[in-house]
N, C-alpha and C. Protein backbone atom coordinates (compact mmCIF):
# COMPACT_ATOMS: atom_id res chain seq x y z
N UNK A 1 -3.08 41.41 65.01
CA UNK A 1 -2.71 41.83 66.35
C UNK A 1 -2.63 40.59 67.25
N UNK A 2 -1.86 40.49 68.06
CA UNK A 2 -1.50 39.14 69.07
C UNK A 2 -2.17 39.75 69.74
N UNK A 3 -3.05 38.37 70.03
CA UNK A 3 -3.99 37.97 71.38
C UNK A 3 -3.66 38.41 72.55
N UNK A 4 -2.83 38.20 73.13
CA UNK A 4 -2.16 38.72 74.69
C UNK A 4 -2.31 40.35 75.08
N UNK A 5 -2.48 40.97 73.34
CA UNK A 5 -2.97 42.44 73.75
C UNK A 5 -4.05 42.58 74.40
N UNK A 6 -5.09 41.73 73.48
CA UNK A 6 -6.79 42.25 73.87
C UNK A 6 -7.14 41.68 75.30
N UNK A 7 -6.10 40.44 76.08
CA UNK A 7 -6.07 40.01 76.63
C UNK A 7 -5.37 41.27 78.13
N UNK A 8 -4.55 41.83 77.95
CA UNK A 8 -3.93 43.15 78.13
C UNK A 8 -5.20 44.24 78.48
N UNK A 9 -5.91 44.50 77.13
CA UNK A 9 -6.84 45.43 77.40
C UNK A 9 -8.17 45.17 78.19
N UNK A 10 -8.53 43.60 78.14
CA UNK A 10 -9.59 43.46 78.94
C UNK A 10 -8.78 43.03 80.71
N UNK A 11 -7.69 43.26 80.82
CA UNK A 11 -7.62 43.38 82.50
C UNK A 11 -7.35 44.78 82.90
N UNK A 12 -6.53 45.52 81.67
CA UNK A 12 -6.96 46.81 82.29
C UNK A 12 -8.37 47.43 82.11
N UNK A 13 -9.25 47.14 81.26
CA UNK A 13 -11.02 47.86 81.68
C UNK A 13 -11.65 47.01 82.82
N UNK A 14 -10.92 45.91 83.16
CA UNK A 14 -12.06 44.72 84.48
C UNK A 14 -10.69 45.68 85.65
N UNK A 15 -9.85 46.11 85.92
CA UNK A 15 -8.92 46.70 86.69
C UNK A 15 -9.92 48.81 87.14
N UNK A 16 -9.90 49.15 85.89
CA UNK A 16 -10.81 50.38 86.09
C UNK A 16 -12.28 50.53 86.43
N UNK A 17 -13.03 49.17 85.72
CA UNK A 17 -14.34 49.14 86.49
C UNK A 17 -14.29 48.89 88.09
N UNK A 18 -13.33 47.84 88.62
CA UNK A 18 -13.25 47.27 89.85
C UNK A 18 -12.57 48.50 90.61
N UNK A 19 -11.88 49.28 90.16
CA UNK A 19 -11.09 50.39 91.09
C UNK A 19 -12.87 51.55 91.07
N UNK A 20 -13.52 51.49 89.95
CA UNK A 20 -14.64 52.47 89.96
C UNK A 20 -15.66 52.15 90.97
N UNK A 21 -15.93 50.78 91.09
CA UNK A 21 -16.98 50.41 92.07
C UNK A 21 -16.24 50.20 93.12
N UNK A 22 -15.02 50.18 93.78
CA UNK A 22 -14.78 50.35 95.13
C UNK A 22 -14.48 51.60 95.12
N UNK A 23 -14.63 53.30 94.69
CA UNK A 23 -13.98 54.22 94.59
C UNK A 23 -15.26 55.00 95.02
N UNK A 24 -16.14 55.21 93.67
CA UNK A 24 -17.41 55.62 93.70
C UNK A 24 -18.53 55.37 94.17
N UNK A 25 -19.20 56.37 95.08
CA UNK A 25 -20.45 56.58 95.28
C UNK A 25 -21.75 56.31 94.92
N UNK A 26 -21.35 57.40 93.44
CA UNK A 26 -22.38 57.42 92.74
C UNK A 26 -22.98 56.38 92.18
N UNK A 27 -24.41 56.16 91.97
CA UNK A 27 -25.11 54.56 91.89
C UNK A 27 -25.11 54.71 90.00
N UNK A 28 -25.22 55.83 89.74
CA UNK A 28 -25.24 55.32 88.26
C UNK A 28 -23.87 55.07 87.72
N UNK A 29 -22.79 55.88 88.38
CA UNK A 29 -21.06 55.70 87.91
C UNK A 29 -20.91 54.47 88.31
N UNK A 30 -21.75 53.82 89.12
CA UNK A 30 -21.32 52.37 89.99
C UNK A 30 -22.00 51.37 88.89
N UNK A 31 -23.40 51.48 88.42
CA UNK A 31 -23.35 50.46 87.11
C UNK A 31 -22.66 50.73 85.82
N UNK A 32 -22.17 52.09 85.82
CA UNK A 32 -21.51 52.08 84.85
C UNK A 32 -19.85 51.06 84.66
N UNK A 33 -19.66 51.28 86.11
CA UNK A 33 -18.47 50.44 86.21
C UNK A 33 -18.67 48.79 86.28
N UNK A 34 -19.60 48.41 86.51
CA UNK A 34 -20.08 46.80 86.40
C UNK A 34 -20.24 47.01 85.09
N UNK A 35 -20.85 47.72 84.50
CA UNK A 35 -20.56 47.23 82.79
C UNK A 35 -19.40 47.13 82.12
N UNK A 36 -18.34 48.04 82.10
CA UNK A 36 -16.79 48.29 82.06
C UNK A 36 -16.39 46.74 82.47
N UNK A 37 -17.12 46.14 83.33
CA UNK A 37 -16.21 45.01 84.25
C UNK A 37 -16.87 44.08 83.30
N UNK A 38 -18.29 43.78 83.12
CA UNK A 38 -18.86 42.87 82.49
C UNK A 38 -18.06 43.03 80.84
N UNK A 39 -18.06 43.97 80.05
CA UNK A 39 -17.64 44.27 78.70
C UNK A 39 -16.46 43.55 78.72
N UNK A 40 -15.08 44.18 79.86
CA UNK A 40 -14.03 43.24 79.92
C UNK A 40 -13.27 42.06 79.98
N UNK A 41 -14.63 41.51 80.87
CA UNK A 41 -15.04 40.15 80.55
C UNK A 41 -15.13 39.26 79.56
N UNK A 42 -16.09 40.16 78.85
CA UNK A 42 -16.77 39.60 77.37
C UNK A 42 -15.51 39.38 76.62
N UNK A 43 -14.70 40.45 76.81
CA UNK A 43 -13.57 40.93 75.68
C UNK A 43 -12.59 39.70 75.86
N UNK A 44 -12.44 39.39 77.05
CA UNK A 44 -11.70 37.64 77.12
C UNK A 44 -11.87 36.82 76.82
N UNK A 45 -13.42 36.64 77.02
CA UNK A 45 -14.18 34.89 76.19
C UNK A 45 -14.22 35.65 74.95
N UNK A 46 -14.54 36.38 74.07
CA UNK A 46 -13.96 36.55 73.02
C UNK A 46 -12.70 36.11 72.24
N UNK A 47 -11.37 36.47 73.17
CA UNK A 47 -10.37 36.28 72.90
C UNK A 47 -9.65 35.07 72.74
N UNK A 48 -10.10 34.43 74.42
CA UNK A 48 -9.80 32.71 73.75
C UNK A 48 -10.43 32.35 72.84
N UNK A 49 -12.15 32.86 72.68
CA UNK A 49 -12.54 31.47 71.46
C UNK A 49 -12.48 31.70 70.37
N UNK A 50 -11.63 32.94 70.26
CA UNK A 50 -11.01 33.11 68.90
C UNK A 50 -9.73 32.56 68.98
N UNK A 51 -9.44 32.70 69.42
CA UNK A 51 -8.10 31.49 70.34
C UNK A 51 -7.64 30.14 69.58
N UNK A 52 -8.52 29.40 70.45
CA UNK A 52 -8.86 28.26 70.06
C UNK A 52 -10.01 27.60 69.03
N UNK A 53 -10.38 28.60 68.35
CA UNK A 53 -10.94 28.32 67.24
C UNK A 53 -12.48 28.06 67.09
N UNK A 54 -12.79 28.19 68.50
CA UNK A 54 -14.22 27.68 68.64
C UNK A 54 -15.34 28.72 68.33
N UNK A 55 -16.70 27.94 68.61
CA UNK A 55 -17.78 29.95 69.16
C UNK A 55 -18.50 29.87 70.43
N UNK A 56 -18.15 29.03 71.20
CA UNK A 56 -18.54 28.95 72.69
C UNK A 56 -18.42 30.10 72.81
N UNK A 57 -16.92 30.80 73.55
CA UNK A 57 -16.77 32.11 74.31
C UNK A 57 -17.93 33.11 73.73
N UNK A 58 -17.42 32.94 72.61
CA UNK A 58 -18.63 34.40 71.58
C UNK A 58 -20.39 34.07 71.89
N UNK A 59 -20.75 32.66 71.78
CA UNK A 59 -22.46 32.70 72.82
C UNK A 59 -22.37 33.26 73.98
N UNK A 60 -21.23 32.86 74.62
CA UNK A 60 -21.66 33.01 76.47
C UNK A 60 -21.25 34.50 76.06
N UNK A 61 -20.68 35.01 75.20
CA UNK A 61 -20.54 36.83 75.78
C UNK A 61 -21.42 37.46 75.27
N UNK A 62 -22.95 36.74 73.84
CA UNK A 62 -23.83 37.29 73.84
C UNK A 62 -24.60 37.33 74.92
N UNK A 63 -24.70 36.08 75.23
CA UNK A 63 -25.01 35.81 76.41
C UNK A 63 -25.78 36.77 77.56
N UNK A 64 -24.10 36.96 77.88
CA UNK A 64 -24.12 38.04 78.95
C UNK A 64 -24.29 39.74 78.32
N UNK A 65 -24.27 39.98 77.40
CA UNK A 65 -24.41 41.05 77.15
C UNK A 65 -26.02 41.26 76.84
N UNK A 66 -26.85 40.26 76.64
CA UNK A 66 -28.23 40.10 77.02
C UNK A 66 -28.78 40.18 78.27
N UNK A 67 -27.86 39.92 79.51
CA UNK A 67 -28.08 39.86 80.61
C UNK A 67 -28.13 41.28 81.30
N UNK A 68 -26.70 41.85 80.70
CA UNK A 68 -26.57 42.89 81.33
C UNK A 68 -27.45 44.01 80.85
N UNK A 69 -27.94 43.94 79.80
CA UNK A 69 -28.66 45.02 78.95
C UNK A 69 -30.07 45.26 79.86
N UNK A 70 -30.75 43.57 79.94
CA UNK A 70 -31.65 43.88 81.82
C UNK A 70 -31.44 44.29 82.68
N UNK A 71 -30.32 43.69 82.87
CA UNK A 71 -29.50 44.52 84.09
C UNK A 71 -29.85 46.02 84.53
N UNK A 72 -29.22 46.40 83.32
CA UNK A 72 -29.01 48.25 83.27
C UNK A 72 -30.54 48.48 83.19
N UNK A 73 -31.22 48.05 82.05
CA UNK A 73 -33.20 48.43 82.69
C UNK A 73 -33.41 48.02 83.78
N UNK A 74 -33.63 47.64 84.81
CA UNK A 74 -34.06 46.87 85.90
C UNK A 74 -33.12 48.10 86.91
N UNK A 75 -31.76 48.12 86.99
CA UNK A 75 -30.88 48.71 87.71
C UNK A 75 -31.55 50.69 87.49
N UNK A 76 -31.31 50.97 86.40
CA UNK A 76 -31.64 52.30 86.05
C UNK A 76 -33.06 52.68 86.62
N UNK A 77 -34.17 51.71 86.20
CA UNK A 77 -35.59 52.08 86.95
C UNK A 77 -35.73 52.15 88.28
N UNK A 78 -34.59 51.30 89.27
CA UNK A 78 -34.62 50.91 90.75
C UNK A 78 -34.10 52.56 90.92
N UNK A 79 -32.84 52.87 89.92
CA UNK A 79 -31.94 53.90 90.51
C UNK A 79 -33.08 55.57 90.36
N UNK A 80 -34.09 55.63 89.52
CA UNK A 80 -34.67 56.63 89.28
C UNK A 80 -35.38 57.27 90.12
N UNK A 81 -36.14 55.63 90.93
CA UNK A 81 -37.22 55.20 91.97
C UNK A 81 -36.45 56.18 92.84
N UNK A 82 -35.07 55.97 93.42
CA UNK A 82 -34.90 56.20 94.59
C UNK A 82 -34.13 57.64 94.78
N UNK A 83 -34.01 57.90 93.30
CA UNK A 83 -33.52 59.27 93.30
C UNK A 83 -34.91 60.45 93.21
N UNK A 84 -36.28 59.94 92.56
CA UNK A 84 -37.52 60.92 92.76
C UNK A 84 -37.83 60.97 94.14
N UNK A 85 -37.47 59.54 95.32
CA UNK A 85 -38.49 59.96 97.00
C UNK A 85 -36.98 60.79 97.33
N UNK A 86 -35.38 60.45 96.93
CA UNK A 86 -34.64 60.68 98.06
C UNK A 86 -33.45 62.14 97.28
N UNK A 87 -33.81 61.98 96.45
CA UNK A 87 -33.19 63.75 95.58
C UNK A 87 -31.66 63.32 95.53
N UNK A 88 -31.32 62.02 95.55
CA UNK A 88 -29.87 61.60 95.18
C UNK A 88 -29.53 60.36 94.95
N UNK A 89 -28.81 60.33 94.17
CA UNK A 89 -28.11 59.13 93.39
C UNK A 89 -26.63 58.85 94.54
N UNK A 90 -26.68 58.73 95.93
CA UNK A 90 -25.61 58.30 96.42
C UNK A 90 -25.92 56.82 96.91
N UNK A 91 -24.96 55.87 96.67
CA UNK A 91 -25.07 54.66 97.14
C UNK A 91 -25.10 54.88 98.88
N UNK A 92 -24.37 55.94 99.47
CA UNK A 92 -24.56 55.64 100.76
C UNK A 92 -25.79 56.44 101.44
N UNK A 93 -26.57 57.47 100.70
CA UNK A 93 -27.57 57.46 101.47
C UNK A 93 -29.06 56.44 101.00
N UNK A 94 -28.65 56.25 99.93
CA UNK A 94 -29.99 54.59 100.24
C UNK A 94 -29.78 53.60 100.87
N UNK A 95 -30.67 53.88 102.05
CA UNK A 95 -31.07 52.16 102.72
C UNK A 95 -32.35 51.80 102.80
N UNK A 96 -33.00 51.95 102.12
CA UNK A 96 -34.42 51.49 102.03
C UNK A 96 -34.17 50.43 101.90
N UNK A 97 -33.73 49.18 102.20
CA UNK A 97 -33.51 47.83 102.12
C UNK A 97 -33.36 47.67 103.12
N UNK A 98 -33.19 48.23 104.27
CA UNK A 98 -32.90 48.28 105.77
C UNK A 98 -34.20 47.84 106.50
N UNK A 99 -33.99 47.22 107.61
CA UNK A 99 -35.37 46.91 108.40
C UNK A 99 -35.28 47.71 109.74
C-alpha cells in the first residue's frame, strides 16, 4: 500500500478528533477525541520512519502512546472526581478550577 494513504488516513482521524474536541461537551467524548488526535499522530511518525527507513518515528510513537495511556488514568480519575460531587460529565459545567 503507498504511503500517502496512511498518510491520508492519519489527517482524516487528527481532522475528526479536532472537529470532536471543538464540537463536544462531553469530558469523556473530549479525551476520547485527544486520543483519535494523538493515535493520528502516531500513525504519521510511523509512516515516515517507515519511510525513510529508520526507527526513530516508531520510539517517539511508543513514546507517546506511553504518555497518553497516563494521560487517560490521570484524565479518567480527575473526570470521575468531578462527575461523583457534580452528577455530570459536561466540560461546561466544571469550574472548580475557578477562583
Amino acid at each position: 500500500m503507498n504511503p500517502v494513504n496512511y498518510l491520508y488516513l492519519a489527517a482524516l482521524l487528527f481532522t475528526i478528533g479536532a472537529s470532536g474536541v471543538l464540537v463536544r461537551r462531553n469530558a469523556i467524548v473530549l479525551f476520547m477525541c485527544v486520543e483519535l488526535m494523538l493515535n493520528a499522530s502516531n500513525l504519521a511518525l510511523v509512516t515516515f520512519s517507515r519511510l525513510h527507513g529508520n526507527l526513530d518515528g516508531q520510539i517517539i510513537a511508543f513514546f507517546t502512546m506511553v504518555v497518553a495511556a497516563a494521560e487517560v488514568v490521570v484524565g479518567l480519575a480527575i473526570i470521575v472526581s468531578i462527575f461523583r460531587t457534580r452528577h455530570s460529565a459536561s466540560v461546561d459545567d466544571s469550574n472548580l478550577m475557578k477562583l
